[in-house]
PDB file of N, CA and C in Angstrom:
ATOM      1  N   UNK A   1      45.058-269.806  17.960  1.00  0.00           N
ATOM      2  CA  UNK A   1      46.412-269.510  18.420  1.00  0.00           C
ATOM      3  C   UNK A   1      47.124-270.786  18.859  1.00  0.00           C
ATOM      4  N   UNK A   2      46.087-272.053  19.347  1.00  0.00           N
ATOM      5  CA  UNK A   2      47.059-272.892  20.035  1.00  0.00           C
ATOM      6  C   UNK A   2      47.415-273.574  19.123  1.00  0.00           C
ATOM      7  N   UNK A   3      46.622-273.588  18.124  1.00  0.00           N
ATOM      8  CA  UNK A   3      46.516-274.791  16.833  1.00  0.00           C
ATOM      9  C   UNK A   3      48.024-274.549  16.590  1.00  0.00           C
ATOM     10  N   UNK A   4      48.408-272.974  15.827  1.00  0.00           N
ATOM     11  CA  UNK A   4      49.768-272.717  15.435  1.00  0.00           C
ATOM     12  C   UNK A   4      50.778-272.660  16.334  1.00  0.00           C
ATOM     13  N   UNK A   5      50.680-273.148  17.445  1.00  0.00           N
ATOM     14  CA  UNK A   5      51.780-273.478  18.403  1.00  0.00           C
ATOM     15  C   UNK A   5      51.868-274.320  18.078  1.00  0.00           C
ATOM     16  N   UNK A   6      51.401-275.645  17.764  1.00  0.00           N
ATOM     17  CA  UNK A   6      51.027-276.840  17.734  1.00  0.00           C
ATOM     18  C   UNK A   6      51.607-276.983  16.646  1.00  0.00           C
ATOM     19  N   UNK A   7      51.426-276.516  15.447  1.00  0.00           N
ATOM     20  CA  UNK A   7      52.019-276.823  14.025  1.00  0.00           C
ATOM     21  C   UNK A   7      53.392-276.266  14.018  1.00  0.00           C
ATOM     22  N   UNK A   8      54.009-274.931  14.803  1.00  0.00           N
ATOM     23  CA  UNK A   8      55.544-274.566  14.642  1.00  0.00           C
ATOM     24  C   UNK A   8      55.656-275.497  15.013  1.00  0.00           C
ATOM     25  N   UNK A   9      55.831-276.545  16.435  1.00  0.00           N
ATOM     26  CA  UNK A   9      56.195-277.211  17.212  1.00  0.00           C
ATOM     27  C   UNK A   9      56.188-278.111  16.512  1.00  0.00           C
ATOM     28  N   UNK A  10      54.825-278.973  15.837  1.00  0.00           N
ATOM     29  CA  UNK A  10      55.427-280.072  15.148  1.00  0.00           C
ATOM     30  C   UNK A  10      56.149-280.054  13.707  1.00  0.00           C
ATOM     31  N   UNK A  11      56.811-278.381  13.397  1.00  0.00           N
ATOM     32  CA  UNK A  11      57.393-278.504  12.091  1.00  0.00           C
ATOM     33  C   UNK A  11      58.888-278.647  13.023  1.00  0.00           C
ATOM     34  N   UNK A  12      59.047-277.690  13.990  1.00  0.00           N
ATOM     35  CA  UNK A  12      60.360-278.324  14.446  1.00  0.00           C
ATOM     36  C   UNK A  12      60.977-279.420  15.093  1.00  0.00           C
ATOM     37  N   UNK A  13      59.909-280.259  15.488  1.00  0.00           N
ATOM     38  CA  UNK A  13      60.424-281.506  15.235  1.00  0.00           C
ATOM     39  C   UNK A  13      60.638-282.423  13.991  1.00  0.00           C
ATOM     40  N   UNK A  14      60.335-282.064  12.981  1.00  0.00           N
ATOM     41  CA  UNK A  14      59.987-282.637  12.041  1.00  0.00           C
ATOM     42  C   UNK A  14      61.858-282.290  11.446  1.00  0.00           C
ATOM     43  N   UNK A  15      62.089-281.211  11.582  1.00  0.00           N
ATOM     44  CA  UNK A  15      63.659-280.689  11.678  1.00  0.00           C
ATOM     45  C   UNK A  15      64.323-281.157  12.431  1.00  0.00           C
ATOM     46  N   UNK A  16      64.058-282.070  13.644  1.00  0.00           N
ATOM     47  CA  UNK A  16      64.921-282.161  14.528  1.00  0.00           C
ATOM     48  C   UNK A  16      65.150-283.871  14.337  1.00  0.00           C
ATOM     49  N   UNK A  17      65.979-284.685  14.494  1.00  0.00           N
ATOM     50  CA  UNK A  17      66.200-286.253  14.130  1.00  0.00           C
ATOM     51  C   UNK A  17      66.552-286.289  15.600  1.00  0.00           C
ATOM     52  N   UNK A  18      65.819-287.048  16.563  1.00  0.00           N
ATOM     53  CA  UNK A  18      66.197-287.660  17.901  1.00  0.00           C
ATOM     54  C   UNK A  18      67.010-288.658  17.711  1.00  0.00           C
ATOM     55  N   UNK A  19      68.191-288.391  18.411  1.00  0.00           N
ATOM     56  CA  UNK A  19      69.260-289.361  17.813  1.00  0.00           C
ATOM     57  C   UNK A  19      69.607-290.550  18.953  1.00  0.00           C
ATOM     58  N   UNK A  20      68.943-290.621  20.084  1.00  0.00           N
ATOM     59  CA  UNK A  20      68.585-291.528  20.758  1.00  0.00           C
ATOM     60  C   UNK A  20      68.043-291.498  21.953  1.00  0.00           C
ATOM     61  N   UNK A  21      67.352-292.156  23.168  1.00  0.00           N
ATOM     62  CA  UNK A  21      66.678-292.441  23.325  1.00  0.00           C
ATOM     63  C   UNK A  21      67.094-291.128  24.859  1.00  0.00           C
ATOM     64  N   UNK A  22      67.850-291.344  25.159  1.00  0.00           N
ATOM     65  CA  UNK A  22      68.127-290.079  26.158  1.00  0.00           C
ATOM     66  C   UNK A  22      68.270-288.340  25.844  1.00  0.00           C
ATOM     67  N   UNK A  23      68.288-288.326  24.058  1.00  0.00           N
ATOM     68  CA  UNK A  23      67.820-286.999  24.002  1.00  0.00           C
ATOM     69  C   UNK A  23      66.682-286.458  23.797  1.00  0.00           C
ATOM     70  N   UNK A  24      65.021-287.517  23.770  1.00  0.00           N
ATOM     71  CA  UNK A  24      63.968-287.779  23.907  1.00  0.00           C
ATOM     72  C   UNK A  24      63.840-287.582  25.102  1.00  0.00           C
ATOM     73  N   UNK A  25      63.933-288.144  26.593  1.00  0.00           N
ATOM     74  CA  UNK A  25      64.183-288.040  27.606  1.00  0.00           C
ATOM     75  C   UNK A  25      65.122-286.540  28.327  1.00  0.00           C
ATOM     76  N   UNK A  26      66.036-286.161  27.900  1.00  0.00           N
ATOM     77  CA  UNK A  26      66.206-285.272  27.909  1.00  0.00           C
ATOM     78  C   UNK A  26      65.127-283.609  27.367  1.00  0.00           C
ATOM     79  N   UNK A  27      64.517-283.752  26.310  1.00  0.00           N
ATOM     80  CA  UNK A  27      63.894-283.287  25.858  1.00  0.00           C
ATOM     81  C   UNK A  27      62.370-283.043  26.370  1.00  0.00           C
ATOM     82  N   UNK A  28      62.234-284.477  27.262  1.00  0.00           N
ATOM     83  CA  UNK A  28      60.946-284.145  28.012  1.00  0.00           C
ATOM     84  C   UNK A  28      60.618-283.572  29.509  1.00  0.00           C
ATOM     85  N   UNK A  29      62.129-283.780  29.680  1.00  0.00           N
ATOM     86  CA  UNK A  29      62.651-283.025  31.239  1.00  0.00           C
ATOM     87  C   UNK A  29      62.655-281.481  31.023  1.00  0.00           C
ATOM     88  N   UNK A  30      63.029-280.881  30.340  1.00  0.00           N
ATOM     89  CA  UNK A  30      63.221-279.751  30.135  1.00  0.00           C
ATOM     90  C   UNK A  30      62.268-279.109  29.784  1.00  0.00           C
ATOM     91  N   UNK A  31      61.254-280.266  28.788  1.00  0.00           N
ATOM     92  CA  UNK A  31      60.135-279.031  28.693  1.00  0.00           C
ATOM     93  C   UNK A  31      59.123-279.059  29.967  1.00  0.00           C
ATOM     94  N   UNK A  32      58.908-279.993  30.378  1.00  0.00           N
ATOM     95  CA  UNK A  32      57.907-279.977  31.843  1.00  0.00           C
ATOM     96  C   UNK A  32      58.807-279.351  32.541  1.00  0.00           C
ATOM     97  N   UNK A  33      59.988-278.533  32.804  1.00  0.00           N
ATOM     98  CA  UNK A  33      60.760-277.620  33.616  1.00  0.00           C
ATOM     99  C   UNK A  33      60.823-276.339  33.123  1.00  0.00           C
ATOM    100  N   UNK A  34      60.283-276.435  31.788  1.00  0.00           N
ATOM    101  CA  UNK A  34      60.258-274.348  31.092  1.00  0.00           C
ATOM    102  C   UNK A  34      58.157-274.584  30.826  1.00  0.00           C
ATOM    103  N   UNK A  35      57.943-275.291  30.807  1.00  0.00           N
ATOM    104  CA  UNK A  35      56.190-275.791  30.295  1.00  0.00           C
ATOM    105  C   UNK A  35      56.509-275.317  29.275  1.00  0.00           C
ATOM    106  N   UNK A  36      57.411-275.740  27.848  1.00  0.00           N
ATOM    107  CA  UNK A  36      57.645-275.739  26.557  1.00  0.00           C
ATOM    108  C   UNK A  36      58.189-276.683  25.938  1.00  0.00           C
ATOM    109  N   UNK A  37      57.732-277.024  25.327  1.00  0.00           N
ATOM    110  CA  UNK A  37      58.124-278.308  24.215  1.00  0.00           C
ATOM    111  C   UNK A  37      59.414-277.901  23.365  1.00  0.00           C
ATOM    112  N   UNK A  38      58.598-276.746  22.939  1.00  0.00           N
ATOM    113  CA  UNK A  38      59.962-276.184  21.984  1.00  0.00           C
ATOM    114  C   UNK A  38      61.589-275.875  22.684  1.00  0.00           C
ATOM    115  N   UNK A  39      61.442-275.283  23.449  1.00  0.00           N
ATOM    116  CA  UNK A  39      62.611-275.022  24.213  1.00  0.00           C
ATOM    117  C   UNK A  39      63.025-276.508  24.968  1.00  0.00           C
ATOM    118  N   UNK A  40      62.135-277.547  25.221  1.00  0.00           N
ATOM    119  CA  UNK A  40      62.700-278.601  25.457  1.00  0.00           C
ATOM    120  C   UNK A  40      63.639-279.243  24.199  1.00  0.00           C
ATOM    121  N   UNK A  41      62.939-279.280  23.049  1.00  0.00           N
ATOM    122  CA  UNK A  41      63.727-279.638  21.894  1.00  0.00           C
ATOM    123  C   UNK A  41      64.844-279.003  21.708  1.00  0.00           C
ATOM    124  N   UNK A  42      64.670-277.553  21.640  1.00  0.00           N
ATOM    125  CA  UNK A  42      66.351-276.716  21.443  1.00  0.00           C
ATOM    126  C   UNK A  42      67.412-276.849  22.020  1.00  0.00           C
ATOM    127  N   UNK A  43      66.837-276.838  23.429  1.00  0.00           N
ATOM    128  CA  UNK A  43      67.915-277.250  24.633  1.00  0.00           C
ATOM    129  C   UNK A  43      68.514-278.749  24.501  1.00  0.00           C
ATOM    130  N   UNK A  44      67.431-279.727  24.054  1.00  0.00           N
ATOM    131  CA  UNK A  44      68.004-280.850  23.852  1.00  0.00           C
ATOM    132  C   UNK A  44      69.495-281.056  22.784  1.00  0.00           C
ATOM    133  N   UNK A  45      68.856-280.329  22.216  1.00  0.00           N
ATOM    134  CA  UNK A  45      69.949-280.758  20.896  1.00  0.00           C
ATOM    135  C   UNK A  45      71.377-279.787  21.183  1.00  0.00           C
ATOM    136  N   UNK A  46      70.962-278.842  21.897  1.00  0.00           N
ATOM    137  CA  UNK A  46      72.342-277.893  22.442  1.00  0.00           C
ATOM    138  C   UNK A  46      72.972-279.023  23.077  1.00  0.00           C
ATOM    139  N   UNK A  47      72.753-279.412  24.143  1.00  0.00           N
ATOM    140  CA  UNK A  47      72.990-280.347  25.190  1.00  0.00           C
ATOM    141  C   UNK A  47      73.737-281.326  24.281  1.00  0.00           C
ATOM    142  N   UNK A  48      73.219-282.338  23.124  1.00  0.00           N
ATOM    143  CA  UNK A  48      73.801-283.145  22.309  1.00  0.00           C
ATOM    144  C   UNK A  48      74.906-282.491  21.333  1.00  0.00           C
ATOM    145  N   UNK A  49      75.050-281.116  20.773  1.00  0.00           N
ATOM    146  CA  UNK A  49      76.041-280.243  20.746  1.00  0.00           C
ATOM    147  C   UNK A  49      76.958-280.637  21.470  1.00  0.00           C
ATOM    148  N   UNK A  50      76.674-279.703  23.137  1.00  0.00           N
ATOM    149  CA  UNK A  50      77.716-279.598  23.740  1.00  0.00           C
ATOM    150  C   UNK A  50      78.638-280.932  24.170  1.00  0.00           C
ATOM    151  N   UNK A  51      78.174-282.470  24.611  1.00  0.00           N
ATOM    152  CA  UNK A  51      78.714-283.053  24.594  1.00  0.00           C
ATOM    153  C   UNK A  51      79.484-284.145  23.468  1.00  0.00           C
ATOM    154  N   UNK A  52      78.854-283.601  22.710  1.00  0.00           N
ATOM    155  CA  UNK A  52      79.816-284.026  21.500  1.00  0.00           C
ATOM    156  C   UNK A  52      80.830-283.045  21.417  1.00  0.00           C
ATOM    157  N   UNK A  53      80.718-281.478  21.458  1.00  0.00           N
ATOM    158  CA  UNK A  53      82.066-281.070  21.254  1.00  0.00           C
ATOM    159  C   UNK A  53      83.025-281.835  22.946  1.00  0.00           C
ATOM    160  N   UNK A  54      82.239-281.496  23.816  1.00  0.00           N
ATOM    161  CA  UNK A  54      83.322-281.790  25.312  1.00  0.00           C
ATOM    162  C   UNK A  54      84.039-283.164  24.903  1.00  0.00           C
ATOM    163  N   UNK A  55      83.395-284.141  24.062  1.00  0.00           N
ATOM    164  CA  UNK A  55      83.976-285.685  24.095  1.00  0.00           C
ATOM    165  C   UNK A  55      85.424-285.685  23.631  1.00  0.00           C
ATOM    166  N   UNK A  56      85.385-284.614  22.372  1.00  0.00           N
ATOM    167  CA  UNK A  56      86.249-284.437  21.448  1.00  0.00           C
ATOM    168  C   UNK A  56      87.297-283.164  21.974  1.00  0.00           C
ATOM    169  N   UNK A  57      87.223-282.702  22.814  1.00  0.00           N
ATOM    170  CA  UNK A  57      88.475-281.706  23.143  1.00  0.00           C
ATOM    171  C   UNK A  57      87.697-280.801  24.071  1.00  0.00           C
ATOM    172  N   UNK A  58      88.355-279.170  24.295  1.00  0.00           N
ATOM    173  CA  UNK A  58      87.282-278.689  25.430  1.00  0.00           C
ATOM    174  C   UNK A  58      86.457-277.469  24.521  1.00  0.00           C
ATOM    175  N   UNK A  59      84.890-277.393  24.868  1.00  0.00           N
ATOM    176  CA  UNK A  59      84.045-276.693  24.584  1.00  0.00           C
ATOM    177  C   UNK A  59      84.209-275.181  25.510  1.00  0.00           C
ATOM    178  N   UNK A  60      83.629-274.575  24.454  1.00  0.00           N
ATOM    179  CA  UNK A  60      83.149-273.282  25.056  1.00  0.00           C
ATOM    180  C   UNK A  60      81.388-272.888  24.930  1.00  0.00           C
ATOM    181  N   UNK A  61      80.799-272.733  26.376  1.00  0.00           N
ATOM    182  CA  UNK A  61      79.496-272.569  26.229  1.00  0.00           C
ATOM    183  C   UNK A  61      79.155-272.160  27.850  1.00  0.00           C
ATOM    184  N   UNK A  62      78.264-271.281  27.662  1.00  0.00           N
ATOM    185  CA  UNK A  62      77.261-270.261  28.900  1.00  0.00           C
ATOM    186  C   UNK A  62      76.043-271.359  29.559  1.00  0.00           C
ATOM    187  N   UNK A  63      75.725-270.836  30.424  1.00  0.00           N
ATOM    188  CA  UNK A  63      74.770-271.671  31.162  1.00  0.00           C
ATOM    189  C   UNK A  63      74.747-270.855  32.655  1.00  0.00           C
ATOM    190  N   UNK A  64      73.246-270.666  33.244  1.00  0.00           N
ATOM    191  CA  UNK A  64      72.831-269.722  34.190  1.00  0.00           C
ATOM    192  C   UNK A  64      72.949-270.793  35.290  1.00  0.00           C
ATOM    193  N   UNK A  65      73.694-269.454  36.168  1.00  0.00           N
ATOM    194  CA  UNK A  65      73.736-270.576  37.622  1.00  0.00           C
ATOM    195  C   UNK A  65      72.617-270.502  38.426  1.00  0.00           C
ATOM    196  N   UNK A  66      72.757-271.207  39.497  1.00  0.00           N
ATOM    197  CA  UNK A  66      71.685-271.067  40.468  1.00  0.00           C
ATOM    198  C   UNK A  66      71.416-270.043  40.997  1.00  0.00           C
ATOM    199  N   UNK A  67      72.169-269.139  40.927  1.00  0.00           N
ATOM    200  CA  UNK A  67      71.397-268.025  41.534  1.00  0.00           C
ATOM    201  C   UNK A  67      71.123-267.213  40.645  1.00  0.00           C
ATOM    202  N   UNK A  68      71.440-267.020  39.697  1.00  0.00           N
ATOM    203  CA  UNK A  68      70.772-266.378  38.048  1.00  0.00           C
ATOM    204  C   UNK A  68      71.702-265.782  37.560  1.00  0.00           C
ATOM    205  N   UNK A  69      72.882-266.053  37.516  1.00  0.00           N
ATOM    206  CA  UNK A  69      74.322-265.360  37.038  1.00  0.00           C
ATOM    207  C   UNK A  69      74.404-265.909  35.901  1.00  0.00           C
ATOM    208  N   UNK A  70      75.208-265.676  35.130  1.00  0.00           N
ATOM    209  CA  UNK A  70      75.349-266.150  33.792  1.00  0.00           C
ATOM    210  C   UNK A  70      76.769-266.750  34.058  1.00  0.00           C
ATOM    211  N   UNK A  71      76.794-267.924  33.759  1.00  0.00           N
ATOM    212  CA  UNK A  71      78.204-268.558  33.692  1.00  0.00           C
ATOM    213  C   UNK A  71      78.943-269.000  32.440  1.00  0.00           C
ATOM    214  N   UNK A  72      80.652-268.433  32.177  1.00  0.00           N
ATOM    215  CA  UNK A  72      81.074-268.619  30.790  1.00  0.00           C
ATOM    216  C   UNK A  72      81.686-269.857  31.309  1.00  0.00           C
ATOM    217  N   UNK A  73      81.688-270.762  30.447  1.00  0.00           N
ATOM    218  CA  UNK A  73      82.548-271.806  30.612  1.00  0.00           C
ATOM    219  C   UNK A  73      83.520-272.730  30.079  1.00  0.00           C
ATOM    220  N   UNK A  74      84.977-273.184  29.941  1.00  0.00           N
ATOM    221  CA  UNK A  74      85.346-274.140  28.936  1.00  0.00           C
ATOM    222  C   UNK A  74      85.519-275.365  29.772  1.00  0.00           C
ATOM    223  N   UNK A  75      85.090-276.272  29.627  1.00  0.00           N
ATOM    224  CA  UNK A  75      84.981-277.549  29.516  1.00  0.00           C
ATOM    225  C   UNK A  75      85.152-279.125  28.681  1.00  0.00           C
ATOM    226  N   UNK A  76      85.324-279.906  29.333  1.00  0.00           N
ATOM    227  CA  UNK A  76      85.144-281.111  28.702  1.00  0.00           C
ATOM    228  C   UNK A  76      84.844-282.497  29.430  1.00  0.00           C
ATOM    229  N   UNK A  77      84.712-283.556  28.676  1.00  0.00           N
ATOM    230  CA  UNK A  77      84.381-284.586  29.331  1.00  0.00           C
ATOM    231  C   UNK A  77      85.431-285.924  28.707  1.00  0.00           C
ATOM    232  N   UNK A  78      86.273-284.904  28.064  1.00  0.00           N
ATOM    233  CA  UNK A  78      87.325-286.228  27.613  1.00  0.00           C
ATOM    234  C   UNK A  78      87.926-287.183  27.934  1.00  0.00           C
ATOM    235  N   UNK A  79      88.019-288.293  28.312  1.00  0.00           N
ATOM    236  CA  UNK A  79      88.668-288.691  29.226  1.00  0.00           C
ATOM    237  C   UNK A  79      90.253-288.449  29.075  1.00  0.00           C
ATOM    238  N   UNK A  80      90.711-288.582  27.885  1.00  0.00           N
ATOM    239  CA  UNK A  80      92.587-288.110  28.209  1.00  0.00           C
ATOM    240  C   UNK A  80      92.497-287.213  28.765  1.00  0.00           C
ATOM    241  N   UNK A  81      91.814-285.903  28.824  1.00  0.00           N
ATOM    242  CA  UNK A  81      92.070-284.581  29.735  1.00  0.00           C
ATOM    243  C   UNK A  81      91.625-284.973  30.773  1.00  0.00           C
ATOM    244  N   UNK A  82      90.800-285.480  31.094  1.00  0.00           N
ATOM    245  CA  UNK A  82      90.065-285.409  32.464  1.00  0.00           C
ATOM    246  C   UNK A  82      90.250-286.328  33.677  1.00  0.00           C
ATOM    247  N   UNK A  83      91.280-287.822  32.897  1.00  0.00           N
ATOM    248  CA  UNK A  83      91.081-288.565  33.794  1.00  0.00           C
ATOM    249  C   UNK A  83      91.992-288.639  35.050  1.00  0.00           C
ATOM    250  N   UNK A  84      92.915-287.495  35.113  1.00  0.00           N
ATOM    251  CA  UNK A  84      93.358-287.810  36.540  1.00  0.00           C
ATOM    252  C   UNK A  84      92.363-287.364  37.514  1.00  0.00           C
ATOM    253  N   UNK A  85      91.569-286.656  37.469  1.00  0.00           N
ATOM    254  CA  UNK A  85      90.650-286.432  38.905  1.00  0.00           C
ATOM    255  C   UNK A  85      89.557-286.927  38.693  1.00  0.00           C
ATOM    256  N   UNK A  86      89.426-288.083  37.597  1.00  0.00           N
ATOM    257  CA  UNK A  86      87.866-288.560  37.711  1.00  0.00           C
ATOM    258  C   UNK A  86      88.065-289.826  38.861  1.00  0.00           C
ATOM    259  N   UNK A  87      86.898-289.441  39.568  1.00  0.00           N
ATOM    260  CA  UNK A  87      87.081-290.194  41.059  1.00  0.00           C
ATOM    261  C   UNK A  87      85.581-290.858  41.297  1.00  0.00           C
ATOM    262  N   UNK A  88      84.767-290.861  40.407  1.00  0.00           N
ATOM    263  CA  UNK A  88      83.256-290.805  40.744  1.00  0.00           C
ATOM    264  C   UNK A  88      82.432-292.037  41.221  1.00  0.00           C
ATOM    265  N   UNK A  89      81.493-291.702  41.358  1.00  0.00           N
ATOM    266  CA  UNK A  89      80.699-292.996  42.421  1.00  0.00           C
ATOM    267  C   UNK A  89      79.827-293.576  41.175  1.00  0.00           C
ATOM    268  N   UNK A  90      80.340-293.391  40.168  1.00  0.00           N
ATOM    269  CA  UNK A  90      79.624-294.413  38.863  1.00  0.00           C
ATOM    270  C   UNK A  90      78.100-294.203  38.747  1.00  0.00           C
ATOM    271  N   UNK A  91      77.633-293.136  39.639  1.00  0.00           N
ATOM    272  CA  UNK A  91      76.422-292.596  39.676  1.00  0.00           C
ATOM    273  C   UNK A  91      76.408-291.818  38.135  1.00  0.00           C
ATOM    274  N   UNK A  92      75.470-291.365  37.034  1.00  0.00           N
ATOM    275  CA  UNK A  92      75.579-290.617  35.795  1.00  0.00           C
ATOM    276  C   UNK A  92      75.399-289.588  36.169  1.00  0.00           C
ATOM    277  N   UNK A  93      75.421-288.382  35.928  1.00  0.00           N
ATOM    278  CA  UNK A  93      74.730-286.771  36.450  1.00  0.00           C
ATOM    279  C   UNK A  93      73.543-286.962  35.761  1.00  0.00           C
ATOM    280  N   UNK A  94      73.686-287.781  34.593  1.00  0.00           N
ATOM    281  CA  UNK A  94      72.104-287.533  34.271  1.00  0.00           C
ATOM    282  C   UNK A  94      71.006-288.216  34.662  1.00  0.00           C
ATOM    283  N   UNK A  95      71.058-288.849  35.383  1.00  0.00           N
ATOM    284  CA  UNK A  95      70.136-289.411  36.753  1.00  0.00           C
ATOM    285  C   UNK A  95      69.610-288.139  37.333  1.00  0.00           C
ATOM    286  N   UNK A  96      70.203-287.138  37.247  1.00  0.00           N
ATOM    287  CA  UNK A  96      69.784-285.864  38.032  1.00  0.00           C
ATOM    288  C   UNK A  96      69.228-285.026  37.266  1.00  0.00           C
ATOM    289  N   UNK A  97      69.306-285.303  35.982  1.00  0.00           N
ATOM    290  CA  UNK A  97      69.218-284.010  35.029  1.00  0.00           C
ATOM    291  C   UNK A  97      70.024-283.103  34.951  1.00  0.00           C
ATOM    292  N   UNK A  98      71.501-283.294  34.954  1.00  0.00           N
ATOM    293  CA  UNK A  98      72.395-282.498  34.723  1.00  0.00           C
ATOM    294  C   UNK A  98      73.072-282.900  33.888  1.00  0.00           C
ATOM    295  N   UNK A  99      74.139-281.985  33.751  1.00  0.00           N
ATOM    296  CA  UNK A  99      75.650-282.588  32.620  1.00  0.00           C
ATOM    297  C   UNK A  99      76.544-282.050  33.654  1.00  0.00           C
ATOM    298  N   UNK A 100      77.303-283.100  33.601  1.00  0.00           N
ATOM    299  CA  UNK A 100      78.746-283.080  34.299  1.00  0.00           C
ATOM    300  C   UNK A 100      80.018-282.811  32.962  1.00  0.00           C
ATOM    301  N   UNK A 101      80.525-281.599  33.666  1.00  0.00           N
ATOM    302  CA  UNK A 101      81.916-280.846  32.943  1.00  0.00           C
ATOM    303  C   UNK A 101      83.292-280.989  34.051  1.00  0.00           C
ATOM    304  N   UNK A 102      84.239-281.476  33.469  1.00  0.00           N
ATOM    305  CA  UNK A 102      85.534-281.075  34.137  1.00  0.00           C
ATOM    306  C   UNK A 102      85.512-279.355  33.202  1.00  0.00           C
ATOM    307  N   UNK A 103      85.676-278.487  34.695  1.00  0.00           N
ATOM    308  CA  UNK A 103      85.992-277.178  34.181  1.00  0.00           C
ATOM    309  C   UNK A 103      87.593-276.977  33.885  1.00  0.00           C
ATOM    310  N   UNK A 104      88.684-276.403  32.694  1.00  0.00           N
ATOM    311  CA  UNK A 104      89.257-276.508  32.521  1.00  0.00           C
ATOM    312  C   UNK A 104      89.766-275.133  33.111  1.00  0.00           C
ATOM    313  N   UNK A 105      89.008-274.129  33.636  1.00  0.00           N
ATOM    314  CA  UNK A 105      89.664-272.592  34.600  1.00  0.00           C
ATOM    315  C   UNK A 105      89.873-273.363  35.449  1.00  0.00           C
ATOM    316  N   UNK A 106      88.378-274.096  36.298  1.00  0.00           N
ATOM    317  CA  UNK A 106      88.933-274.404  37.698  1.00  0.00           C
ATOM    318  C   UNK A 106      89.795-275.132  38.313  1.00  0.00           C
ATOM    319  N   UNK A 107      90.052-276.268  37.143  1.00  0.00           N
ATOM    320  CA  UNK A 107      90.482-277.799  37.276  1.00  0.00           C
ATOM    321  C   UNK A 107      89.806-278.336  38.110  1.00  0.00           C
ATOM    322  N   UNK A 108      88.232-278.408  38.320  1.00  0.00           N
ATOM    323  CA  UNK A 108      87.506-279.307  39.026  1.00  0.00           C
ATOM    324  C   UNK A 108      86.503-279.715  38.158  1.00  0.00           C
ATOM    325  N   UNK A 109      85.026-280.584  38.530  1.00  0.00           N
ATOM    326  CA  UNK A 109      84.118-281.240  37.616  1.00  0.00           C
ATOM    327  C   UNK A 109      82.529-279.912  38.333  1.00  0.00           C
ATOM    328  N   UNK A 110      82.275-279.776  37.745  1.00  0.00           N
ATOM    329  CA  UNK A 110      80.720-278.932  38.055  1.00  0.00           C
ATOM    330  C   UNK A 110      79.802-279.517  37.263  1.00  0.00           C
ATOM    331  N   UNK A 111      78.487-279.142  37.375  1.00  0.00           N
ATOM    332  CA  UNK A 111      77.413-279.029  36.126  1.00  0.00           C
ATOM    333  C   UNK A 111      76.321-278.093  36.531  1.00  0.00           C
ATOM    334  N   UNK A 112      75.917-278.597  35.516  1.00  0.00           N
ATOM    335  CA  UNK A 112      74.286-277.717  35.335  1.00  0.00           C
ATOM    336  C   UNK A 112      73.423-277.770  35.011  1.00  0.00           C
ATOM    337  N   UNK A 113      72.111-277.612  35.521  1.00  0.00           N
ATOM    338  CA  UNK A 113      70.883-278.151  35.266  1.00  0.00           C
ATOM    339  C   UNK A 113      70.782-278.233  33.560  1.00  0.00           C
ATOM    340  N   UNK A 114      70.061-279.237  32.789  1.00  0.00           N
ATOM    341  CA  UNK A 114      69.737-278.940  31.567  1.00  0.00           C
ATOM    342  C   UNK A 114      69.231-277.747  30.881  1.00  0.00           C
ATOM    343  N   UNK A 115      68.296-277.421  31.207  1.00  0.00           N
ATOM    344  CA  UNK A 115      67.139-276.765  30.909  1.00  0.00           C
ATOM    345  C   UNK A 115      67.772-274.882  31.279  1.00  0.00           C
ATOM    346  N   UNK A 116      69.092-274.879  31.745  1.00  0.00           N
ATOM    347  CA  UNK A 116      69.782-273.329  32.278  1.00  0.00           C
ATOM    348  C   UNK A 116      70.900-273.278  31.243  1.00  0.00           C
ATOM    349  N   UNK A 117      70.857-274.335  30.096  1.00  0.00           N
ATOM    350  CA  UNK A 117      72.210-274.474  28.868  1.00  0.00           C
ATOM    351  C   UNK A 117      71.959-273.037  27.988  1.00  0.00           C
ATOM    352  N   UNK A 118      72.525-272.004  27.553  1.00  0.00           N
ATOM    353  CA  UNK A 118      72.156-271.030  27.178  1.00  0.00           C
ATOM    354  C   UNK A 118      72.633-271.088  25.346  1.00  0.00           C
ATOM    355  N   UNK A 119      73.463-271.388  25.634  1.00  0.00           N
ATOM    356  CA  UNK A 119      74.740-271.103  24.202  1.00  0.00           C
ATOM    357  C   UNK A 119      75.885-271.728  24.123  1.00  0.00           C
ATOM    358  N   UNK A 120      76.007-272.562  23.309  1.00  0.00           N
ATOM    359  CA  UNK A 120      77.123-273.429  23.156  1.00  0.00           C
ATOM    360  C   UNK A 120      77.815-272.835  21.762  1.00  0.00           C
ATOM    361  N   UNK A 121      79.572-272.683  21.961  1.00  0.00           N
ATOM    362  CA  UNK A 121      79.793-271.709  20.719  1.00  0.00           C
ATOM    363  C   UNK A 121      81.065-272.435  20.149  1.00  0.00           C
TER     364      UNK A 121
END
C-alpha cells in the first residue's frame, strides 16, 4: 500500500514543474502541516495560481478561516490597485507561511495560512 502512495506521489510530481525555489519551500510547509506530500504539491501550485492571477487584476478564490468557516474571497496583490494602503514593515507574509491579499469587499489586506487555500476559480 505504501509503495503505491509512493509511486502516485512521485507520478505527480513528475506532472508538476517547480517553478522556483519558494514553491518547493512552499510545498514542504504544507505538507509537514497536512502530513501529505501530495496535498503539499496541490496546494502549492494553487497558491502559484492564485498569485499570479492577484498580480494581474483581482482573483476570486475560498480559503478556511481560523475558526473553520469557509471564506469567499476577491482579492489582489496588484500594486496599481493596492497601492494606496500599502503601508508595510517590508516584512514578506511569507516568512510566516501565509499570502497576503488586499481584500477588494473589505478594502483592507488579510491572509491565510497556506495549507487552508481551498479553490482558486
Amino acid at each position: 500500500m505504501k509503495n503505491n502512495a509512493i509511486a502516485t506521489t512521485c507520478k505527480m510530481m513528475s506532472n508538476l514543474a517547480i517553478v522556483n525555489e519558494m514553491t518547493a519551500v512552499r510545498a514542504n510547509v504544507i505538507a509537514n502541516r497536512t502530513n501529505s506530500l501530495a496535498i503539499g504539491i496541490a496546494k502549492s501550485a494553487m497558491i502559484n495560481e492564485l498569485k499570479s492571477k492577484m498580480k494581474n487584476g483581482v482573483a476570486h478564490f475560498f480559503y478556511c478561516k481560523k475558526d473553520g468557516s469557509l471564506r469567499e474571497a476577491f482579492g489582489t496583490i496588484n500594486a496599481a490597485l493596492a497601492e494606496a494602503t500599502t503601508t508595510g514593515t517590508g516584512i514578506s507574509r511569507e516568512n510566516y507561511a501565509t499570502c497576503a491579499y488586499y481584500d477588494c469587499q473589505v478594502g483592507g489586506w488579510r491572509s491565510f495560512r497556506w495549507e487552508t487555500l481551498v479553490q482558486v476559480l
